[in-house]
N, C-alpha and C. Protein backbone atom coordinates (compact mmCIF):
# COMPACT_ATOMS: atom_id res chain seq x y z
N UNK A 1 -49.30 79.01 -7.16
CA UNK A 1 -50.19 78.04 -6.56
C UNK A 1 -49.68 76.63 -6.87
N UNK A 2 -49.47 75.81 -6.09
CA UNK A 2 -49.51 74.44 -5.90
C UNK A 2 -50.70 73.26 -6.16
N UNK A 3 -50.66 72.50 -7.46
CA UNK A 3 -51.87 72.07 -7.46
C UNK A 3 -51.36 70.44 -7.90
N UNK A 4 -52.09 69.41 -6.83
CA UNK A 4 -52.04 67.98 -6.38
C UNK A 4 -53.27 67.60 -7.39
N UNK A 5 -52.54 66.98 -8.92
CA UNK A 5 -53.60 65.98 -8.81
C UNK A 5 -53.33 64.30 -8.36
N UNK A 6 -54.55 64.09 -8.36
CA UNK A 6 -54.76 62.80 -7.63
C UNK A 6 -55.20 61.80 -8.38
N UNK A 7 -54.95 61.22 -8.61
CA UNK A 7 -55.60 59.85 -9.71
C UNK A 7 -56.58 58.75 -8.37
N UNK A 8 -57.56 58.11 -8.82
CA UNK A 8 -58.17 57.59 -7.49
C UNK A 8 -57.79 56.02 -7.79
N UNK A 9 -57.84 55.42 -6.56
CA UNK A 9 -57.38 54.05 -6.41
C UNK A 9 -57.91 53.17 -7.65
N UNK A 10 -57.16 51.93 -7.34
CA UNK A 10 -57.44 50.60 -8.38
C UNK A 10 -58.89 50.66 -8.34
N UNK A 11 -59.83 50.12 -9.38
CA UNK A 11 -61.26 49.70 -9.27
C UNK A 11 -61.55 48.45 -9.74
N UNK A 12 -62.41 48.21 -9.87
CA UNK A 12 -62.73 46.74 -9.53
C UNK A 12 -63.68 46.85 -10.79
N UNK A 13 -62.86 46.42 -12.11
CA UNK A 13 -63.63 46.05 -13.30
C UNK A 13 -62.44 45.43 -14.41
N UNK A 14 -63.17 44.70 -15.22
CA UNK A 14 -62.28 43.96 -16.15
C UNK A 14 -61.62 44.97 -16.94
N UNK A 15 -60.21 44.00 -16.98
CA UNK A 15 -59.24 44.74 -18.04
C UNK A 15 -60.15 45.38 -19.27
N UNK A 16 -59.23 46.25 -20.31
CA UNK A 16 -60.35 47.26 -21.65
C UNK A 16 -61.87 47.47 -21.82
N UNK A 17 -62.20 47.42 -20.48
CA UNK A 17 -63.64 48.16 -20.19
C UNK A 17 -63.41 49.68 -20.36
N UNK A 18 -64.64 50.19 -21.21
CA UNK A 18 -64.71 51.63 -21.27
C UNK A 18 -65.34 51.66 -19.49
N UNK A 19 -65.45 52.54 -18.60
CA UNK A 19 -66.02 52.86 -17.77
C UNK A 19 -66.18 54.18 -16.82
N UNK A 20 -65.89 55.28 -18.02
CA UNK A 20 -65.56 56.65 -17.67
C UNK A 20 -66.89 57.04 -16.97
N UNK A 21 -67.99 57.30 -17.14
CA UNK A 21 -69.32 57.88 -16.32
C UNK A 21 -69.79 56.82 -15.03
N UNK A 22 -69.51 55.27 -15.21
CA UNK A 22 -70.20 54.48 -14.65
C UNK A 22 -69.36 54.53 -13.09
N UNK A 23 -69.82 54.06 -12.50
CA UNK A 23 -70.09 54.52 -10.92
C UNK A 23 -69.01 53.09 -10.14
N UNK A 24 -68.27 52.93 -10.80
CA UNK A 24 -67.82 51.59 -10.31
C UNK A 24 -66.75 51.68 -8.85
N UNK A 25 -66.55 50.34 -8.25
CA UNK A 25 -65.91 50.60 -7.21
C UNK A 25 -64.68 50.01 -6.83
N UNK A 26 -64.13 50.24 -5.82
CA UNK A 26 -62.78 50.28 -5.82
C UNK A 26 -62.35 48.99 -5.20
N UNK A 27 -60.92 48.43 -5.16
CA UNK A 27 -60.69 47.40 -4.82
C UNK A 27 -60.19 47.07 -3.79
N UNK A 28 -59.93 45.78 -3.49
CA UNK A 28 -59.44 45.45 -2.06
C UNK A 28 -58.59 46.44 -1.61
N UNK A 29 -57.68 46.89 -1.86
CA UNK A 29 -56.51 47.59 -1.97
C UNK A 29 -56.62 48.97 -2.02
N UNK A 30 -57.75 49.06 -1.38
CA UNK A 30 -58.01 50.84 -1.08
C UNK A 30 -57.31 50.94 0.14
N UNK A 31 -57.26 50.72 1.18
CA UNK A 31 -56.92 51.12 2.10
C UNK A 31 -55.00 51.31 1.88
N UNK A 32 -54.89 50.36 2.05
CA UNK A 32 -53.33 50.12 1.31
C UNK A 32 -52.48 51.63 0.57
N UNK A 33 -53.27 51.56 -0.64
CA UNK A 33 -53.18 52.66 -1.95
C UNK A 33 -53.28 54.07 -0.68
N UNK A 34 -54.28 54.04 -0.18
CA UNK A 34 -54.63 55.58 0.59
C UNK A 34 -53.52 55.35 1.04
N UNK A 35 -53.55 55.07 2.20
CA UNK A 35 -52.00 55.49 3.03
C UNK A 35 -51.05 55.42 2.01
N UNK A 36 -50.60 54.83 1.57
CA UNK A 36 -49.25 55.06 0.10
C UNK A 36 -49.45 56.47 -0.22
N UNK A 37 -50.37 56.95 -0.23
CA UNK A 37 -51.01 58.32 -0.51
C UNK A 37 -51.03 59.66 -0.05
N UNK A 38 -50.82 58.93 1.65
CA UNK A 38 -50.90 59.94 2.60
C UNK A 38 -49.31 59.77 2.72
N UNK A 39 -48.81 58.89 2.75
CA UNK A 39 -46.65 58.86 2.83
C UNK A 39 -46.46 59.88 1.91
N UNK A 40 -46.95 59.83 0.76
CA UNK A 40 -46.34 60.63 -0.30
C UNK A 40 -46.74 61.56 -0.33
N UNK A 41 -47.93 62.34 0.29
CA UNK A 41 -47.52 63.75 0.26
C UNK A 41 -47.75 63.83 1.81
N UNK A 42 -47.37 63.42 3.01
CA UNK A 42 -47.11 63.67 3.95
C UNK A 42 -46.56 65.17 4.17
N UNK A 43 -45.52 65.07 3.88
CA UNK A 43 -44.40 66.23 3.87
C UNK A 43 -45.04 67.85 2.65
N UNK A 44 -45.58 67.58 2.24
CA UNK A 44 -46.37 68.67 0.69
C UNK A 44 -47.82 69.41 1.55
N UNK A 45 -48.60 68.62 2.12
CA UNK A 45 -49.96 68.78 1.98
C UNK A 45 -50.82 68.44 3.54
N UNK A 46 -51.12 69.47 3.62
CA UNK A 46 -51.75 69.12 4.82
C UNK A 46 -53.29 68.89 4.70
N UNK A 47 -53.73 67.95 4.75
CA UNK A 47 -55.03 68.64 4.45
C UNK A 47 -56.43 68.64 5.10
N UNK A 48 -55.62 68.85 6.56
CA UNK A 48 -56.80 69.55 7.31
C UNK A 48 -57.05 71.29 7.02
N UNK A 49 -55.85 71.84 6.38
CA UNK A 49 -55.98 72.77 6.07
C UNK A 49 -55.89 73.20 4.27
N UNK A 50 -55.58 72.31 3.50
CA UNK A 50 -55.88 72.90 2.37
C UNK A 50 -57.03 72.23 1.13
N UNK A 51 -57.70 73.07 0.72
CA UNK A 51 -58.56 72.80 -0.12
C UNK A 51 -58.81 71.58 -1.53
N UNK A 52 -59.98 70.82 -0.86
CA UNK A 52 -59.81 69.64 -1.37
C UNK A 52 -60.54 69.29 -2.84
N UNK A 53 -60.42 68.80 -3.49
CA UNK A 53 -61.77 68.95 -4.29
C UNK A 53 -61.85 67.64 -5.50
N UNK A 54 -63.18 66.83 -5.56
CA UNK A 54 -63.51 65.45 -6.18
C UNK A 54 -64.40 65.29 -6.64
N UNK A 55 -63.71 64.54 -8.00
CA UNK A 55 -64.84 64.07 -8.49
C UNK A 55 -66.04 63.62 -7.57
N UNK A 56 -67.64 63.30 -8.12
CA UNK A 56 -68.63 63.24 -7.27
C UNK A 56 -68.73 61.15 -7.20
N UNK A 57 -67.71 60.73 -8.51
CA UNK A 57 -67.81 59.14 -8.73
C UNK A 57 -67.35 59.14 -7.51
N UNK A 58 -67.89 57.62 -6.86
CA UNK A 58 -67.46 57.26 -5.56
C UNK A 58 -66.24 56.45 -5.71
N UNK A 59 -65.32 56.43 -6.68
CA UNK A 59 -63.83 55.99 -6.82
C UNK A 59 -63.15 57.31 -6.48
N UNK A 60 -63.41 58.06 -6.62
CA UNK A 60 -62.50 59.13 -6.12
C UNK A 60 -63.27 59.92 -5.01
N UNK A 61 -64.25 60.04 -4.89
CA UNK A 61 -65.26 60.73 -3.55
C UNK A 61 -64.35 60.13 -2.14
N UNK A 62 -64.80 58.87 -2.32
CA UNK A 62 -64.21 57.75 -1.27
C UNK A 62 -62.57 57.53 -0.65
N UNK A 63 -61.59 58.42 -1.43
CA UNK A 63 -60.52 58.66 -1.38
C UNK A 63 -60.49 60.13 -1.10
N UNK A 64 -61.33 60.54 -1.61
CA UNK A 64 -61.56 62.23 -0.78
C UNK A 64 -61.87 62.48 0.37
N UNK A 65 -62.70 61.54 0.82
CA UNK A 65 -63.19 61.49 2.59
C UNK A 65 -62.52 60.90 3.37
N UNK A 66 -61.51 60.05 2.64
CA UNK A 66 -60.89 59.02 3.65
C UNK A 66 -59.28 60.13 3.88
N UNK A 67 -59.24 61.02 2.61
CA UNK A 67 -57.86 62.11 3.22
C UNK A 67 -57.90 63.18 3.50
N UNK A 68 -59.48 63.55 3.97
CA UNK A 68 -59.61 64.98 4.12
C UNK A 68 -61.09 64.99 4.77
N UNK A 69 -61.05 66.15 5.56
CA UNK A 69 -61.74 66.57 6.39
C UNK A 69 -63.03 67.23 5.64
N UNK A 70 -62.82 67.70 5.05
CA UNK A 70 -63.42 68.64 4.10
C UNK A 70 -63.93 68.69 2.62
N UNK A 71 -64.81 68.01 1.79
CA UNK A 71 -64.11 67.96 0.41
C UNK A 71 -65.36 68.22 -0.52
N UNK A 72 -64.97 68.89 -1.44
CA UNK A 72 -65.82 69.82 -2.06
C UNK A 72 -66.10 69.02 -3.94
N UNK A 73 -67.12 68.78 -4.27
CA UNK A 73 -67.23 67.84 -5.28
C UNK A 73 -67.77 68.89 -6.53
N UNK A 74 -67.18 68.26 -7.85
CA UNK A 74 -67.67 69.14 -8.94
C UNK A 74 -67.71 67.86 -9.77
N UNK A 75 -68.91 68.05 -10.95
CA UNK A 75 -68.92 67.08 -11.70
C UNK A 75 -68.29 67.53 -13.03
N UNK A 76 -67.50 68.66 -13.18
CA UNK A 76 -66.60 68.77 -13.97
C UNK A 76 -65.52 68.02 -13.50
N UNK A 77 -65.10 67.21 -13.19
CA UNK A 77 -63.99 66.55 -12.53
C UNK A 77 -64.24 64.93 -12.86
N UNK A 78 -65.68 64.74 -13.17
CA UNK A 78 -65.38 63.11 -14.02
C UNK A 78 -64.53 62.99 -14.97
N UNK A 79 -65.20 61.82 -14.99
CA UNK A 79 -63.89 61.15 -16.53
C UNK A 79 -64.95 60.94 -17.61
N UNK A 80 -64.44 60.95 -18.40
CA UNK A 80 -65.26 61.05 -20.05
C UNK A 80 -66.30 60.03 -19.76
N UNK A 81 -67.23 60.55 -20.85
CA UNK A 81 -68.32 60.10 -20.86
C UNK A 81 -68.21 59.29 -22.44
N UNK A 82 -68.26 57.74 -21.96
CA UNK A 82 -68.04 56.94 -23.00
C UNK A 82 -69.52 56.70 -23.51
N UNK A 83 -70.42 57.09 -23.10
CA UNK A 83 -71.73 57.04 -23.40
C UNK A 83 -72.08 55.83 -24.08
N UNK A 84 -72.88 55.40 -25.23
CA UNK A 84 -73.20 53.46 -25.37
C UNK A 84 -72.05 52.84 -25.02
N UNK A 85 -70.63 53.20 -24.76
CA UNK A 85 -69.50 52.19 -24.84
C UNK A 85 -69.69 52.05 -23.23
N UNK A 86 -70.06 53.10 -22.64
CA UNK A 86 -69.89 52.25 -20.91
C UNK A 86 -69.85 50.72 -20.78
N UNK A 87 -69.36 50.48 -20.35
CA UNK A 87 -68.89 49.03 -19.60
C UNK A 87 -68.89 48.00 -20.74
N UNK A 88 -68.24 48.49 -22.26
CA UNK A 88 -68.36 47.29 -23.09
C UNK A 88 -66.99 46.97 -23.02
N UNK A 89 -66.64 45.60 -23.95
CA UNK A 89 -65.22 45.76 -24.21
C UNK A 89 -64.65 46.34 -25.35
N UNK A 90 -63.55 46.93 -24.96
CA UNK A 90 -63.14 47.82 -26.34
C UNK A 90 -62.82 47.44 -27.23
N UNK A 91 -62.60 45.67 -27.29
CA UNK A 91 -62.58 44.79 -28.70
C UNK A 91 -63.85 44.13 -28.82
N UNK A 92 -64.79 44.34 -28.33
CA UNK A 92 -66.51 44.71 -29.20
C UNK A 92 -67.13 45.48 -29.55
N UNK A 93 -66.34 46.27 -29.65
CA UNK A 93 -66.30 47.68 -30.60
C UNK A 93 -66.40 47.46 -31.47
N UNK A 94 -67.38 47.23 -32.57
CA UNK A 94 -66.88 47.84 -34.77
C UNK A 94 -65.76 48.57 -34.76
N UNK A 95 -64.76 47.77 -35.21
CA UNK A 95 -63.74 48.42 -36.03
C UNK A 95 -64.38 49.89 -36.79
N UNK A 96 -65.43 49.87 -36.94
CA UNK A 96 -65.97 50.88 -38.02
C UNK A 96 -66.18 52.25 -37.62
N UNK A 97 -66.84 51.66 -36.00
CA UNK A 97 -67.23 52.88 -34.62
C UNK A 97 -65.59 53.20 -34.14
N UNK A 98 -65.04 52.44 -33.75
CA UNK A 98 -63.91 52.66 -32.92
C UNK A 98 -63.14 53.34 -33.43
N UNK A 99 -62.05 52.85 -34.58
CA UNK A 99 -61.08 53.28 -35.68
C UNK A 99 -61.08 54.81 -35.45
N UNK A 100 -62.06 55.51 -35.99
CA UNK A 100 -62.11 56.92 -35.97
C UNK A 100 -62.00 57.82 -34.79
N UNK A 101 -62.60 57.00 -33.74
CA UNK A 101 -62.30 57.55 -32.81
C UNK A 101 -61.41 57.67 -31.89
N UNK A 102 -60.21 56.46 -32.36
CA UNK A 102 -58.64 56.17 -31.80
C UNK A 102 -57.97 57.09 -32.46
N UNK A 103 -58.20 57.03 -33.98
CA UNK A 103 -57.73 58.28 -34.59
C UNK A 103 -57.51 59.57 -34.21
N UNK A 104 -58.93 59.82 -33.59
CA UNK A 104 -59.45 61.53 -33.55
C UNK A 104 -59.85 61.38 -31.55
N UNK A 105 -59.43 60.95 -31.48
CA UNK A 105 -60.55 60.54 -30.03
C UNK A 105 -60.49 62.27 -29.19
N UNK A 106 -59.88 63.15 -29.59
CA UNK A 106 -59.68 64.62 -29.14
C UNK A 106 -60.95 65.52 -29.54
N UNK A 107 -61.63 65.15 -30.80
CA UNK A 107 -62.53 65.35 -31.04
C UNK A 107 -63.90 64.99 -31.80
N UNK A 108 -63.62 63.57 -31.62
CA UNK A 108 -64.76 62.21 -32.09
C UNK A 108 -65.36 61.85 -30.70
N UNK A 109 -66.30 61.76 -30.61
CA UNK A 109 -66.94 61.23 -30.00
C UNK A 109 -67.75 59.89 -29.51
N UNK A 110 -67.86 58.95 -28.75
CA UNK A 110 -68.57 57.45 -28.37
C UNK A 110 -70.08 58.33 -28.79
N UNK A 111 -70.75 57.24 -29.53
CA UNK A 111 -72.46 57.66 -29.61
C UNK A 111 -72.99 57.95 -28.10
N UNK A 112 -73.65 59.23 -28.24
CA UNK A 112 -73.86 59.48 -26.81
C UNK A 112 -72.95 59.79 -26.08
N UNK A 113 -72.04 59.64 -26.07
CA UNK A 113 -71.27 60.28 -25.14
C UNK A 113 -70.23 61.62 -25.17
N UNK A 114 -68.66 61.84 -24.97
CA UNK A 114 -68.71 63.32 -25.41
C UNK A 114 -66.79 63.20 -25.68
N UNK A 115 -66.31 64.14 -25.94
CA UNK A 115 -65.34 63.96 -26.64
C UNK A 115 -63.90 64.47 -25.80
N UNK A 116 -62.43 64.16 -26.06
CA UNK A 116 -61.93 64.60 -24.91
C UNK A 116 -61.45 66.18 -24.93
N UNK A 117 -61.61 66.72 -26.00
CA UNK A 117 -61.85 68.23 -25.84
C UNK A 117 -63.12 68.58 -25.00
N UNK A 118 -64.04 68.20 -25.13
CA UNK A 118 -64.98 68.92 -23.83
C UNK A 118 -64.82 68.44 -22.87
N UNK A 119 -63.97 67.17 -22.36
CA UNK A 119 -63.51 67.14 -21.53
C UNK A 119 -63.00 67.91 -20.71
N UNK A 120 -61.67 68.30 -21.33
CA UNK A 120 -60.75 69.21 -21.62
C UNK A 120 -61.19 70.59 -21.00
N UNK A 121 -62.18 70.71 -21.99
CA UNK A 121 -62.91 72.01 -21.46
C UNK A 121 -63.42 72.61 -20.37
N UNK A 122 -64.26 71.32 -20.22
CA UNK A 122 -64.73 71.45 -18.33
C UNK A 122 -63.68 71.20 -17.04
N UNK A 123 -63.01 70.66 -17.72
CA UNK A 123 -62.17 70.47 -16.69
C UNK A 123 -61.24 71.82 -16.35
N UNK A 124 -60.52 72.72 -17.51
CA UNK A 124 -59.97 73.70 -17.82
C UNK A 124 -60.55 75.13 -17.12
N UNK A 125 -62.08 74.75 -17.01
CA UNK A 125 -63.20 75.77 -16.69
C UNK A 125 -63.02 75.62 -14.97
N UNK A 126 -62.88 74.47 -14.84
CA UNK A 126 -62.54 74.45 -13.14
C UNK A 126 -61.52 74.26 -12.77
N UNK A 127 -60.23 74.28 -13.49
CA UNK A 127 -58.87 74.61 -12.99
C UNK A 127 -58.75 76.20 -12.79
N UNK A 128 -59.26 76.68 -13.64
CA UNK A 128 -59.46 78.53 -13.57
C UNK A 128 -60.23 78.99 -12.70
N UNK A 129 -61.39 77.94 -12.02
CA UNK A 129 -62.06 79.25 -11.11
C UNK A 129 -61.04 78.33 -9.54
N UNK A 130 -60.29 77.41 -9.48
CA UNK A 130 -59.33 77.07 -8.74
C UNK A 130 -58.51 78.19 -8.54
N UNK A 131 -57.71 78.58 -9.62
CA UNK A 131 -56.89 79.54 -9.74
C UNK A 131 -56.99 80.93 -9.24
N UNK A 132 -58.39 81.09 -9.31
CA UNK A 132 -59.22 82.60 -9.05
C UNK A 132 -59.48 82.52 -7.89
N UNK A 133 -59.51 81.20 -6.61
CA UNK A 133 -59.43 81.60 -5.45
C UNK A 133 -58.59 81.89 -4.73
N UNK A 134 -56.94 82.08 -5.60
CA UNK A 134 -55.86 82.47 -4.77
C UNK A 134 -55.21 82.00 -3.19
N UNK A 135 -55.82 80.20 -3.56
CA UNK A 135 -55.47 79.65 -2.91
C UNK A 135 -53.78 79.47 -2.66
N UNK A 136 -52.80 78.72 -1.60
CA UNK A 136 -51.77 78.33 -1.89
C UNK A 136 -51.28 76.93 -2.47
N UNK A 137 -52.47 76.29 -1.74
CA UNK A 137 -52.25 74.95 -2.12
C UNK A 137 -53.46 74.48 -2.80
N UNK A 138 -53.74 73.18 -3.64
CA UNK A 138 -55.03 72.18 -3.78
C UNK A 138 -55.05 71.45 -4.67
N UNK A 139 -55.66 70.29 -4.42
CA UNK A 139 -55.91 68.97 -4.16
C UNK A 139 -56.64 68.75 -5.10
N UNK A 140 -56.73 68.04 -6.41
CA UNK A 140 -57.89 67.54 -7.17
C UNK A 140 -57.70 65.96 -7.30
N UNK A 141 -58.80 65.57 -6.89
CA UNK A 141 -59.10 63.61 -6.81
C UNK A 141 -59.50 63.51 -7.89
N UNK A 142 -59.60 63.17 -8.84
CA UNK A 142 -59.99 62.61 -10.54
C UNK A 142 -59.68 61.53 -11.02
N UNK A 143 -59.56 61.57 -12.28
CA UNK A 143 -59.57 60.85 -13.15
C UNK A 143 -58.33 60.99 -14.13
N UNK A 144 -57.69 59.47 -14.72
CA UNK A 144 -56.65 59.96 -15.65
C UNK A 144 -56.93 60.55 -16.76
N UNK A 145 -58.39 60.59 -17.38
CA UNK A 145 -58.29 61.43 -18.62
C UNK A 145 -58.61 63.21 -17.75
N UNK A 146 -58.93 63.47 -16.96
CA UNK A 146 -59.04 64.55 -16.45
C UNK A 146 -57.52 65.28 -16.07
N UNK A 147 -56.93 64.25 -15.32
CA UNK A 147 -55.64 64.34 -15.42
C UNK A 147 -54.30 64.83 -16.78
N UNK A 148 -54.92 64.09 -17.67
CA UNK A 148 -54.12 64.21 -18.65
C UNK A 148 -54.22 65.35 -19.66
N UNK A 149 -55.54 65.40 -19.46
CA UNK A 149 -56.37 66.71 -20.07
C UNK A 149 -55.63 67.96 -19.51
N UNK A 150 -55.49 68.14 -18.24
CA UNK A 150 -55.34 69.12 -17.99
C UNK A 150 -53.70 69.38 -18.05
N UNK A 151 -52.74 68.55 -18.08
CA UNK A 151 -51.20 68.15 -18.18
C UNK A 151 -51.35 69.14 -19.31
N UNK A 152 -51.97 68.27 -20.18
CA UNK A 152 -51.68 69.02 -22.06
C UNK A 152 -52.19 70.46 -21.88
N UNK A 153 -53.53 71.19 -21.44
CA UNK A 153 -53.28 72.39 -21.13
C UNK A 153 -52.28 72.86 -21.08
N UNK A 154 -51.98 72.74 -19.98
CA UNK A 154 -51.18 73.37 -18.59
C UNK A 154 -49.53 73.24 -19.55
N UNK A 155 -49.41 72.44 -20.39
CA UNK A 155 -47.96 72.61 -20.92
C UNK A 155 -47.66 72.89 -22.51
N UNK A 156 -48.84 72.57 -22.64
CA UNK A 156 -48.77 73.17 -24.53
C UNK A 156 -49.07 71.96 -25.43
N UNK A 157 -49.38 70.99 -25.11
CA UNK A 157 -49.39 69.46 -25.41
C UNK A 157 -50.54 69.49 -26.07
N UNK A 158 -50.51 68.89 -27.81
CA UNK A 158 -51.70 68.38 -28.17
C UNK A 158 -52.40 67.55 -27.76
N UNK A 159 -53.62 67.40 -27.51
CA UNK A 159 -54.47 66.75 -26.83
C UNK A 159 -54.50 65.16 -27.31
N UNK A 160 -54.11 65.63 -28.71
CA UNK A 160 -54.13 63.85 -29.43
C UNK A 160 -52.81 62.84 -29.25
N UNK A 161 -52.16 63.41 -28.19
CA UNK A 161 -50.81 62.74 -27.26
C UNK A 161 -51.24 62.93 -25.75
N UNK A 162 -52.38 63.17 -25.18
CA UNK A 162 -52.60 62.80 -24.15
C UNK A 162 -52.12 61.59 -23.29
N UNK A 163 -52.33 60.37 -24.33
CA UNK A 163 -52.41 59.06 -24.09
C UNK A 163 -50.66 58.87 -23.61
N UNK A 164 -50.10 59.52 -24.05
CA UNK A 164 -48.36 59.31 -23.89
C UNK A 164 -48.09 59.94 -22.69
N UNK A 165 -48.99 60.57 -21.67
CA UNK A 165 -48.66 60.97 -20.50
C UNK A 165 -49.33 59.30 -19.48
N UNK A 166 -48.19 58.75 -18.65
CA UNK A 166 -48.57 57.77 -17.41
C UNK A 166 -49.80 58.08 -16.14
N UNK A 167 -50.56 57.96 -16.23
CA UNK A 167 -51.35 58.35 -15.19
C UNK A 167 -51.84 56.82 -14.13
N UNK A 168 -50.87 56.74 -13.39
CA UNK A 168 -51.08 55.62 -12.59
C UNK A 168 -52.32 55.73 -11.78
N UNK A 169 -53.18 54.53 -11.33
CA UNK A 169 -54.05 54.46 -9.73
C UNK A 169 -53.17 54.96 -8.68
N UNK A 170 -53.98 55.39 -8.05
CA UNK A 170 -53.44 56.15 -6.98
C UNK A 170 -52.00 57.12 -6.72
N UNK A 171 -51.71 57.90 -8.08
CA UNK A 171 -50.53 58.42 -8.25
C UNK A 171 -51.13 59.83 -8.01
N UNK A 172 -49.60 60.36 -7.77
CA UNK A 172 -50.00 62.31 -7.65
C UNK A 172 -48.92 62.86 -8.58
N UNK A 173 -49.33 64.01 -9.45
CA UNK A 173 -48.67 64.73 -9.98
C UNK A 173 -48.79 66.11 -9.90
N UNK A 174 -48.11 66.61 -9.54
CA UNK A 174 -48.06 68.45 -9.07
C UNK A 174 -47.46 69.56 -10.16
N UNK A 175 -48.23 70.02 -9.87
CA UNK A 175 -48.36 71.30 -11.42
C UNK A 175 -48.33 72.32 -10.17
N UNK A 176 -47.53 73.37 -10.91
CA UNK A 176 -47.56 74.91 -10.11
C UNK A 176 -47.92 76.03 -11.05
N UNK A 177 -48.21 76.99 -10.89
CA UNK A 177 -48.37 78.04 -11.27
C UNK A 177 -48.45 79.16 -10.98
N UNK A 178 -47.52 80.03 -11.57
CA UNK A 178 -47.06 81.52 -11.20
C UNK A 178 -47.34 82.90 -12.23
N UNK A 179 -48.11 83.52 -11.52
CA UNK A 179 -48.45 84.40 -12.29
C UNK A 179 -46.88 85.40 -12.54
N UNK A 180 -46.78 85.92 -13.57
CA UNK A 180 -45.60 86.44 -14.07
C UNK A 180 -45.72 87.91 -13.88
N UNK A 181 -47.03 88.14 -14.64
CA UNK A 181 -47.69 89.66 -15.37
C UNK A 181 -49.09 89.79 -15.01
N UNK A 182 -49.72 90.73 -15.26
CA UNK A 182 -51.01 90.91 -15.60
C UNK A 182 -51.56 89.95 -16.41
N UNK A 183 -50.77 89.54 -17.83
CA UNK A 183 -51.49 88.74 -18.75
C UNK A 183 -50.31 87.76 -18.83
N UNK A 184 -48.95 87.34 -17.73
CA UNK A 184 -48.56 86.14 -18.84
C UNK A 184 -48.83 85.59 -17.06
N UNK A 185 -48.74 84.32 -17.38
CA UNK A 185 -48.66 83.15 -16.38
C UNK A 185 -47.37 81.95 -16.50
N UNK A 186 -46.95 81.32 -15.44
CA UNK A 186 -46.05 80.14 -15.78
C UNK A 186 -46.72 78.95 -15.53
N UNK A 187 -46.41 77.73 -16.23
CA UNK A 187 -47.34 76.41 -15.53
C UNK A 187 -45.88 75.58 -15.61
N UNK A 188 -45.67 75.30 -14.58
CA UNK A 188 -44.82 74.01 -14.50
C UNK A 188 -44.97 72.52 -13.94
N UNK A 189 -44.17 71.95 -14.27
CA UNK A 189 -44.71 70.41 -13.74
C UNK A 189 -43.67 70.23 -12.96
N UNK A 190 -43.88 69.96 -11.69
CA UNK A 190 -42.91 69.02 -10.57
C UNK A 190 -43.02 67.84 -10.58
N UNK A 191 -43.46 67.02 -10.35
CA UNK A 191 -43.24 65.79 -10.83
C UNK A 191 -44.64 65.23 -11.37
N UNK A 192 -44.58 63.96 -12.06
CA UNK A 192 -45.34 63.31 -13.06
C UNK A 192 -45.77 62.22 -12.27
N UNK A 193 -46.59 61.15 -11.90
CA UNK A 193 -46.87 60.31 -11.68
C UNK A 193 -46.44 59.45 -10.71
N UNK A 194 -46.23 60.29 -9.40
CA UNK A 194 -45.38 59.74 -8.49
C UNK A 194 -46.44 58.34 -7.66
């Protein structure tokens, strides 16, 4: 199986804002970014015919409707939930709050909010029932920590080097996967952050 993720366009909020749950929107430069979008997988992806699927934030919803006919939303497919940190800046943070969680941020958590292993998790939970529809191709619109989350899965990568994978606006990176056996599988990466 062939699987497109999608990072969703530029948005329209100040530089080191946490803003993983909040609903924010996209920038002049949506239209632009889409077509850049549609060139690059022109030739890969059709997708009046293959299965689409987005986050429910309208930064990536809105890039789901504008390249597809069809598109099917899961809220396992947000981006972390920075919970009190939404929309602060990340240098008005306590050194005291933050620190630990730059440290550990794989499994520390923002007050209220949730950590990037359960991220991880949910997201992992709906790459598998992806997998289980024995599709050929598909399409996930997200988020870069969703993105990255699932990279480190998918290749053996500790989660607490997430951050060392590029996840551009409006980039695609394609992961395949081949079942081998009954119980082994292959995951490979075709390209990274195109």
């Amino acid at each position: 199986m062939e699987i497109y993720l999608i990072r969703h366009t530029s948005v329209n909020v100040e530089k080191n804002l946490f803003y993983g749950h909040t609903d924010v929107d996209v920038t002049h430069r949506f239209e632009e970014e889409k077509n850049d979008l549609r060139r690059k997988l022109s030739d890969e992806v059709d997708f009046q015919q293959t299965a689409v699927y987005s986050s429910p934030m309208k930064r990536c919803h809105a890039l789901a409707k504008a390249l597809a006919p069809a598109v099917r939303t899961d809220d396992r497919l947000k981006e972390l939930n920075f919970g009190d940190w939404e929309m602060r800046n990340w240098h008005g943070i306590p050194p005291a709050e933050l620190d630990p969680w730059m440290a550990d941020f794989a499994n520390l958590n923002a007050p209220n909010g949730e950590s990037f292993l359960i991220l991880q998790t949910r997201a992992v939970e709906f790459l598998n029932e992806v997998l289980a529809s024995e599709q050929e191709k598909a399409v996930l619109i997200t988020h870069a920590g969703v993105i990255r989350s699932l990279l480190c899965h998918c290749l053996g990568i500790p989660l607490q080097n997430a951050f060392r994978l590029v996840i551009d606006y409006a980039s695609v990176s394609k992961i395949t996967h081949t079942t081998i056996t009954h119980t082994a599988a292959l995951w490979k990466v075709a390209y990274l952050n195109r």
